[in-house]
N, C-alpha and C. Protein backbone atom coordinates (compact mmCIF):
# COMPACT_ATOMS: atom_id res chain seq x y z
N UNK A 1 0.85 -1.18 0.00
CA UNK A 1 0.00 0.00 0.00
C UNK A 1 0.89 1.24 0.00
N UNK A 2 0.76 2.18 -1.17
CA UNK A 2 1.10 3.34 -1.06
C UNK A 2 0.56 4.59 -0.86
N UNK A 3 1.38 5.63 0.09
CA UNK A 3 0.74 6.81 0.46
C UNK A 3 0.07 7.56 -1.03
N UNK A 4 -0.94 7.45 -1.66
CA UNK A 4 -1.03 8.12 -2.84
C UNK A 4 -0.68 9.93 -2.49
N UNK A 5 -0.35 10.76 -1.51
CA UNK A 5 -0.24 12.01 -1.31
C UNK A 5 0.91 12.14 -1.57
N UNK A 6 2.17 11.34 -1.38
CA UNK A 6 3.62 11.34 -2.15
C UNK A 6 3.75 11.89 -3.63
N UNK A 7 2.92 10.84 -4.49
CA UNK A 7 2.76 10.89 -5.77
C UNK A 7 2.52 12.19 -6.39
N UNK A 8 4.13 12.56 -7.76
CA UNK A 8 3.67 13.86 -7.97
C UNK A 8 2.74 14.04 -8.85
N UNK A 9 2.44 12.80 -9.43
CA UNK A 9 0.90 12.80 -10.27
C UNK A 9 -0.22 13.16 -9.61
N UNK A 10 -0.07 12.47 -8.49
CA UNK A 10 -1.89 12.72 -7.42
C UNK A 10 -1.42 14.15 -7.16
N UNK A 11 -0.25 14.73 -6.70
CA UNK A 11 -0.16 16.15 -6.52
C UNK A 11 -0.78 16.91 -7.17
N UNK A 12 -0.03 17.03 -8.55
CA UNK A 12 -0.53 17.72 -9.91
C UNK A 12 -2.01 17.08 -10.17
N UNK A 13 -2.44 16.63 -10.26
CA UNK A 13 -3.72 16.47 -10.58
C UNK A 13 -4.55 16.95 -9.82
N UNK A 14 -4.29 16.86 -8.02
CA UNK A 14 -5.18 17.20 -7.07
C UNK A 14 -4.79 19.02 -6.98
N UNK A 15 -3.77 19.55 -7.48
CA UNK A 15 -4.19 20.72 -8.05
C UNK A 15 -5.12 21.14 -9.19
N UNK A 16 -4.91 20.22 -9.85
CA UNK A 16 -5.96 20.53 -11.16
C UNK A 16 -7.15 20.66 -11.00
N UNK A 17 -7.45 19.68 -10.27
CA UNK A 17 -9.68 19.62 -9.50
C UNK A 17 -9.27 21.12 -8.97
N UNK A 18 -8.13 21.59 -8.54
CA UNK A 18 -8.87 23.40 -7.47
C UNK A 18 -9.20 24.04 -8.39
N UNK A 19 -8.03 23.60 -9.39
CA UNK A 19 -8.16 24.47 -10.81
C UNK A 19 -9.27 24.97 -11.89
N UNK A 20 -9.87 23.43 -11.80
CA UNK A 20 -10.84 23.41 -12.66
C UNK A 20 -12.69 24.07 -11.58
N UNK A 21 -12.41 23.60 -10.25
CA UNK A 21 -13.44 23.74 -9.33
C UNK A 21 -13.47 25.64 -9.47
N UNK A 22 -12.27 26.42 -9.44
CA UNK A 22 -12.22 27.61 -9.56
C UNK A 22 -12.88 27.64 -10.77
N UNK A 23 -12.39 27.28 -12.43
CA UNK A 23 -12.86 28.07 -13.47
C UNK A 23 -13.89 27.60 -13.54
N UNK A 24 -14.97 26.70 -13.01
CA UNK A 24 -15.90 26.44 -13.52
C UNK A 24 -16.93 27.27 -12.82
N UNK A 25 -16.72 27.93 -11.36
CA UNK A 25 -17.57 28.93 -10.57
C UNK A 25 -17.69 30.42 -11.54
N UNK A 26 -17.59 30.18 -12.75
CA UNK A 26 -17.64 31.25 -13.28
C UNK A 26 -18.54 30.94 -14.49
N UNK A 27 -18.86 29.52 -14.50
CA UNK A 27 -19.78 29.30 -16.06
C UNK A 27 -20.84 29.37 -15.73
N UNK A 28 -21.70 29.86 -16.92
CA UNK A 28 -23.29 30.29 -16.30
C UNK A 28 -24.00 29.11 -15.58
N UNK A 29 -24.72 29.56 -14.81
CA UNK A 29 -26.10 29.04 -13.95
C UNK A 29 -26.25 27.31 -14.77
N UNK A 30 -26.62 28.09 -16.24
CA UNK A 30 -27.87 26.96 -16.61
C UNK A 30 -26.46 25.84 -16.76
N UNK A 31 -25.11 25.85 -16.69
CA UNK A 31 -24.32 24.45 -16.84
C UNK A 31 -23.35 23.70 -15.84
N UNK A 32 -24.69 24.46 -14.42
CA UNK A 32 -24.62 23.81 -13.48
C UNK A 32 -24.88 22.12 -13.13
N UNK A 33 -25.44 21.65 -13.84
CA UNK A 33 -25.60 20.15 -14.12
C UNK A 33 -25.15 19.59 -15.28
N UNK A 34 -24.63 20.49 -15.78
CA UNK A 34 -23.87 20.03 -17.39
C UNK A 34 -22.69 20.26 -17.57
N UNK A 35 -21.68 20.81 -18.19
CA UNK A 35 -20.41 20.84 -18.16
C UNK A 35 -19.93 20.77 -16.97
N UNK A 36 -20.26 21.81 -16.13
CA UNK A 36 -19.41 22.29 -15.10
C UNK A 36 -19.53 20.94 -14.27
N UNK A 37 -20.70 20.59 -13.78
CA UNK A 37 -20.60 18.87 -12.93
C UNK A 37 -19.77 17.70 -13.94
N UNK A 38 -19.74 18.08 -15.50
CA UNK A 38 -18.94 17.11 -15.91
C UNK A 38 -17.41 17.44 -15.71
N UNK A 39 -16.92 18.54 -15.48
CA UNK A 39 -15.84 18.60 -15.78
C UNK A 39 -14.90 18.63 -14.32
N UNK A 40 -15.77 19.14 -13.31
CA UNK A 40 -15.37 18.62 -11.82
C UNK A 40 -15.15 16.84 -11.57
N UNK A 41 -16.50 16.23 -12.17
CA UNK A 41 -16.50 15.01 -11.43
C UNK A 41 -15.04 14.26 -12.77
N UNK A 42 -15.09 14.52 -13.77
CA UNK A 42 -13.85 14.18 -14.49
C UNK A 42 -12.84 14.28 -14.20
N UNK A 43 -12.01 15.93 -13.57
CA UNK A 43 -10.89 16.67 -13.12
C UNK A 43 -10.53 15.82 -11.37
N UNK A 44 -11.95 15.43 -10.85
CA UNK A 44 -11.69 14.43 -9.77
C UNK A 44 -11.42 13.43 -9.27
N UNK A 45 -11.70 12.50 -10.60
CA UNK A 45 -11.55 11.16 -11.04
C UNK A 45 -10.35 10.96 -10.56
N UNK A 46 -9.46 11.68 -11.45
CA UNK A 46 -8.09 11.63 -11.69
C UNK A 46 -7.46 11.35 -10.44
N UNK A 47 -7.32 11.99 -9.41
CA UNK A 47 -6.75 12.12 -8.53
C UNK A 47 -7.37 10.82 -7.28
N UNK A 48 -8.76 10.79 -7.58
CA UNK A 48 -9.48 9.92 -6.28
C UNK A 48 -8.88 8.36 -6.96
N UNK A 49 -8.75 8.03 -8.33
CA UNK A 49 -8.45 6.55 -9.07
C UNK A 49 -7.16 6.35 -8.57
N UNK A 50 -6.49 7.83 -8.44
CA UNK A 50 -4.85 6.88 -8.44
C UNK A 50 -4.59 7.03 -6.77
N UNK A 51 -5.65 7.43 -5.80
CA UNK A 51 -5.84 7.26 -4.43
C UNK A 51 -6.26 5.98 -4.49
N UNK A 52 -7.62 5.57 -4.69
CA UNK A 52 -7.56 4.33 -4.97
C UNK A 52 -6.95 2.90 -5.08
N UNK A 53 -6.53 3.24 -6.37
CA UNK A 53 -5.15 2.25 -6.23
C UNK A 53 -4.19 1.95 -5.56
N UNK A 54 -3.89 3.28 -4.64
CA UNK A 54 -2.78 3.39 -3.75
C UNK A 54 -3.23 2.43 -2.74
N UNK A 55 -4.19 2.22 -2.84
CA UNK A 55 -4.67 1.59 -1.18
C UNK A 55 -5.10 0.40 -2.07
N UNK A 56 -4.61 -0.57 -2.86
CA UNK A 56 -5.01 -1.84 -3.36
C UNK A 56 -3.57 -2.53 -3.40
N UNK A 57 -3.47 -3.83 -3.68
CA UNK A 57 -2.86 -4.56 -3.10
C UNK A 57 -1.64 -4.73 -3.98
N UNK A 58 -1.91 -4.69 -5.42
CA UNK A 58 -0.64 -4.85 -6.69
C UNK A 58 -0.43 -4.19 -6.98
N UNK A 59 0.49 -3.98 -7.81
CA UNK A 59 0.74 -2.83 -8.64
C UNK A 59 0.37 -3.21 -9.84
N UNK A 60 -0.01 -3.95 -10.14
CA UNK A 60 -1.04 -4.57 -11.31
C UNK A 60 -2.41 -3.66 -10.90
N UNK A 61 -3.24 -3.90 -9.96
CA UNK A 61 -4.15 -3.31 -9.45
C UNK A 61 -4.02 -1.52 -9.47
N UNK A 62 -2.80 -0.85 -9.30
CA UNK A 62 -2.50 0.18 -9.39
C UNK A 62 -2.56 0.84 -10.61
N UNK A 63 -1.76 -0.12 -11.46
CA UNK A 63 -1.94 0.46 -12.65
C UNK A 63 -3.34 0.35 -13.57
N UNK A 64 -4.14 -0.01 -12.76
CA UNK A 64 -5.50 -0.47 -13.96
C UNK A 64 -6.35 0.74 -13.30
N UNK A 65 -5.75 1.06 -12.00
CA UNK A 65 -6.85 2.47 -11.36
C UNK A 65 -6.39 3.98 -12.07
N UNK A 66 -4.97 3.60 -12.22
CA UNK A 66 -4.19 4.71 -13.35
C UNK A 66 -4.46 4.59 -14.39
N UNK A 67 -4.84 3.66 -15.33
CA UNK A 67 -5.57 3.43 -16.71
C UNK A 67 -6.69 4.48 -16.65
N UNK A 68 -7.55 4.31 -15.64
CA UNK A 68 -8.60 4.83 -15.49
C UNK A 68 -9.08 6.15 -15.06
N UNK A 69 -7.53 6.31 -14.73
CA UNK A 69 -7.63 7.99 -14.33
C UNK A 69 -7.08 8.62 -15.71
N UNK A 70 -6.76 7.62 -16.54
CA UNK A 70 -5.95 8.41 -17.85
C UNK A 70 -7.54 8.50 -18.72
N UNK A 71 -7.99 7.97 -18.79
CA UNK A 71 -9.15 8.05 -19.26
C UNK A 71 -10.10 9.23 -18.57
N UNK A 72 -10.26 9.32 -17.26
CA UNK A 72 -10.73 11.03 -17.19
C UNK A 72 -10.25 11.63 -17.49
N UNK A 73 -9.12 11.73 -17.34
CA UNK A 73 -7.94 13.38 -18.44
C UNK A 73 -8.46 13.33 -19.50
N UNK A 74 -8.51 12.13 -20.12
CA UNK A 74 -9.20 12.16 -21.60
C UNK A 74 -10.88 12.85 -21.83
N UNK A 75 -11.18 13.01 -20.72
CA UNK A 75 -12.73 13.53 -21.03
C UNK A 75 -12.82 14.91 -21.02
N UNK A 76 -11.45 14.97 -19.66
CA UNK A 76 -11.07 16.48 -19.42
C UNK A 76 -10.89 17.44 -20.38
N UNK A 77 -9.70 16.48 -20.72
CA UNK A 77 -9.45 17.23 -22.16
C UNK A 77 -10.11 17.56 -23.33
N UNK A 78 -11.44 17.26 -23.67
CA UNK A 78 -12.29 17.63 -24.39
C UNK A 78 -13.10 18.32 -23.87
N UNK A 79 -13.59 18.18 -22.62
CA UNK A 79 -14.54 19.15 -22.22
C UNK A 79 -13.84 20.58 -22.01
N UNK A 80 -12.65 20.55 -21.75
CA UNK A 80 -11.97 22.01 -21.64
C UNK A 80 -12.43 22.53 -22.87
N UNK A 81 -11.91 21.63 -24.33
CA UNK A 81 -12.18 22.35 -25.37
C UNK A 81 -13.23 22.94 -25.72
N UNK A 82 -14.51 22.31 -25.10
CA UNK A 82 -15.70 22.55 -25.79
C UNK A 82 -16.28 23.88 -24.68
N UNK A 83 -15.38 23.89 -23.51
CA UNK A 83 -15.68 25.31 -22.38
C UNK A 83 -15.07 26.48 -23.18
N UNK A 84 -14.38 25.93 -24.11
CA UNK A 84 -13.24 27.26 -24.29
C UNK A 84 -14.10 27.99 -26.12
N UNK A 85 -14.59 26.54 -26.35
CA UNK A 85 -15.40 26.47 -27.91
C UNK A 85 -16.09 27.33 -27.51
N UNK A 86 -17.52 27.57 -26.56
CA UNK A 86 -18.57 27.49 -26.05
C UNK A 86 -18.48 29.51 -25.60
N UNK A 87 -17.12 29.37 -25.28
CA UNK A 87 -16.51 30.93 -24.86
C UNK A 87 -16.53 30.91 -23.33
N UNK A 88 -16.73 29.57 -22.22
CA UNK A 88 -17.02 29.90 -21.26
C UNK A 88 -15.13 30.00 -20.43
N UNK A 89 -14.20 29.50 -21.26
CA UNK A 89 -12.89 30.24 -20.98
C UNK A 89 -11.93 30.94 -21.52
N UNK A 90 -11.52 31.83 -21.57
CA UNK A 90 -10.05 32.52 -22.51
C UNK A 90 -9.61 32.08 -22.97
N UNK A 91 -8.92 31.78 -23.56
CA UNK A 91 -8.15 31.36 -24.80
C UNK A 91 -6.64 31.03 -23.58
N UNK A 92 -6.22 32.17 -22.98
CA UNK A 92 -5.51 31.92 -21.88
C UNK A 92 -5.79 30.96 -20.68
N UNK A 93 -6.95 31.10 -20.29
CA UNK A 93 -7.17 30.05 -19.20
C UNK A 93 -7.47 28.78 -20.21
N UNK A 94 -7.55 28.71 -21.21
CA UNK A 94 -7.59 26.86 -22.00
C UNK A 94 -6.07 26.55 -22.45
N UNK A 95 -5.53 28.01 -22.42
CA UNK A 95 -4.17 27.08 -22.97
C UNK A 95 -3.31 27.07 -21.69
N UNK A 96 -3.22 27.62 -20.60
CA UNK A 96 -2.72 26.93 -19.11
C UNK A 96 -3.03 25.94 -18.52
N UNK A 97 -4.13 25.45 -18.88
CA UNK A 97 -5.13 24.70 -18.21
C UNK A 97 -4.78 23.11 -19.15
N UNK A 98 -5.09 23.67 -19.98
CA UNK A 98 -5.17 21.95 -21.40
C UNK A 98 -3.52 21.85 -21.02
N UNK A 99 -2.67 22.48 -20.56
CA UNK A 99 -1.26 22.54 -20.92
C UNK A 99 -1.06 21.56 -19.94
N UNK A 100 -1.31 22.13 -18.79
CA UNK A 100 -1.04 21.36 -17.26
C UNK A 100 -1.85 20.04 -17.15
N UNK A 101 -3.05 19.82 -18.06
CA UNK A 101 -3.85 18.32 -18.27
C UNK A 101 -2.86 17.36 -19.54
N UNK A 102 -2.29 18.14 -20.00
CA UNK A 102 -0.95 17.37 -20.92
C UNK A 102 0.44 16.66 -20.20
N UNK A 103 0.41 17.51 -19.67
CA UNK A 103 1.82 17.23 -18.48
C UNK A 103 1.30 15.80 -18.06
N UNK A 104 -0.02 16.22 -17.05
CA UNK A 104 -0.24 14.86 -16.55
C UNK A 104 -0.57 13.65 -16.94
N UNK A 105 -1.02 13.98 -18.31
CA UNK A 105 -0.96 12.54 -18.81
C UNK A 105 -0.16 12.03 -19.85
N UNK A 106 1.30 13.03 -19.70
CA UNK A 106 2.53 12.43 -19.82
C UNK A 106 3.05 11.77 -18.39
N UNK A 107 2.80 12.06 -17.30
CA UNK A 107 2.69 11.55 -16.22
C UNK A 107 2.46 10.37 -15.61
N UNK A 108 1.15 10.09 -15.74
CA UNK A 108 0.09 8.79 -15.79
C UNK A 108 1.11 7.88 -16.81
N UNK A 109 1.48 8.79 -17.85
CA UNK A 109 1.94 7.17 -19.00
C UNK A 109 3.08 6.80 -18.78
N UNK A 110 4.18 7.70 -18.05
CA UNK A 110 5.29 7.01 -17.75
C UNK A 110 4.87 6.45 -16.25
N UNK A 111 4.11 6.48 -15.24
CA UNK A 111 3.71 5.89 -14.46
C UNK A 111 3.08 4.52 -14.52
N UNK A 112 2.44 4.42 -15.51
CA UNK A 112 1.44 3.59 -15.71
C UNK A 112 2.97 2.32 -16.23
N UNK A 113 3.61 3.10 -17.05
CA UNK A 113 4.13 2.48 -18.01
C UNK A 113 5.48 1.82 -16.91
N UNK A 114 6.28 2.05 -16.13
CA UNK A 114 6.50 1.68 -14.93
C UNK A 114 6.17 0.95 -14.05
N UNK A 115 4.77 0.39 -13.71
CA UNK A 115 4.39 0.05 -12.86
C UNK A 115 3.70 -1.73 -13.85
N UNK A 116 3.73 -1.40 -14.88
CA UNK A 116 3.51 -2.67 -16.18
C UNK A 116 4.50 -2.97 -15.95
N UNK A 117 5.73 -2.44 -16.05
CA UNK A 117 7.40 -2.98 -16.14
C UNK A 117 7.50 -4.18 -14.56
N UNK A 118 7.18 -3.28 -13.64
CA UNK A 118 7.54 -3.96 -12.16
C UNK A 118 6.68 -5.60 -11.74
């Protein structure tokens, strides 16, 4: 069992949910049950899957909860686009934002890809 709060992936990512929890208190009302709940409970995934795993028994098991957190980045990452399509972020806050959701799932893949090796 590992501390997942070590991990500079769960770090960076569990910044990202403040990140995203901040820009989304700014999208209108009506996509309060629509983007904005998609793109929290996505941006959260990330970080709660590879907690998860931390507290499971393989690292086989670890890496299939990290599969799965690579796959919310992946949702992330489109829904940013379609916040930024939509006009509900700057052009600046999508390209800091998509930038730092890139990092991490260069992250996740040498993690993931590590933990296949072991």
């Amino acid at each position: 069992m590992r501390d997942f709060r070590q991990l500079k992936v769960w770090q960076r990512s569990h910044a990202l949910v403040l990140t995203i929890y901040k820009l989304t208190n700014t999208f209108p009302a009506s996509e309060q049950y629509g983007l904005t709940s998609q793109m929290r409970r996505s941006s959260a995934s990330i970080p709660t899957n590879l907690a998860e795993g931390c507290g499971r028994r393989t690292e086989r098991e670890l890496a299939q909860f990290s599969q799965i957190a690579m796959g919310s980045a992946s949702e992330l990452e489109y829904q940013l686009l379609l916040a930024h399509d939509l006009e509900y972020l700057s052009a600046e806050q999508y390209r800091v934002t998509n930038t730092e959701l890139i990092e991490i799932k260069k992250m996740l893949n040498r993690f993931i890809a590590t933990l296949r090796r072991a």
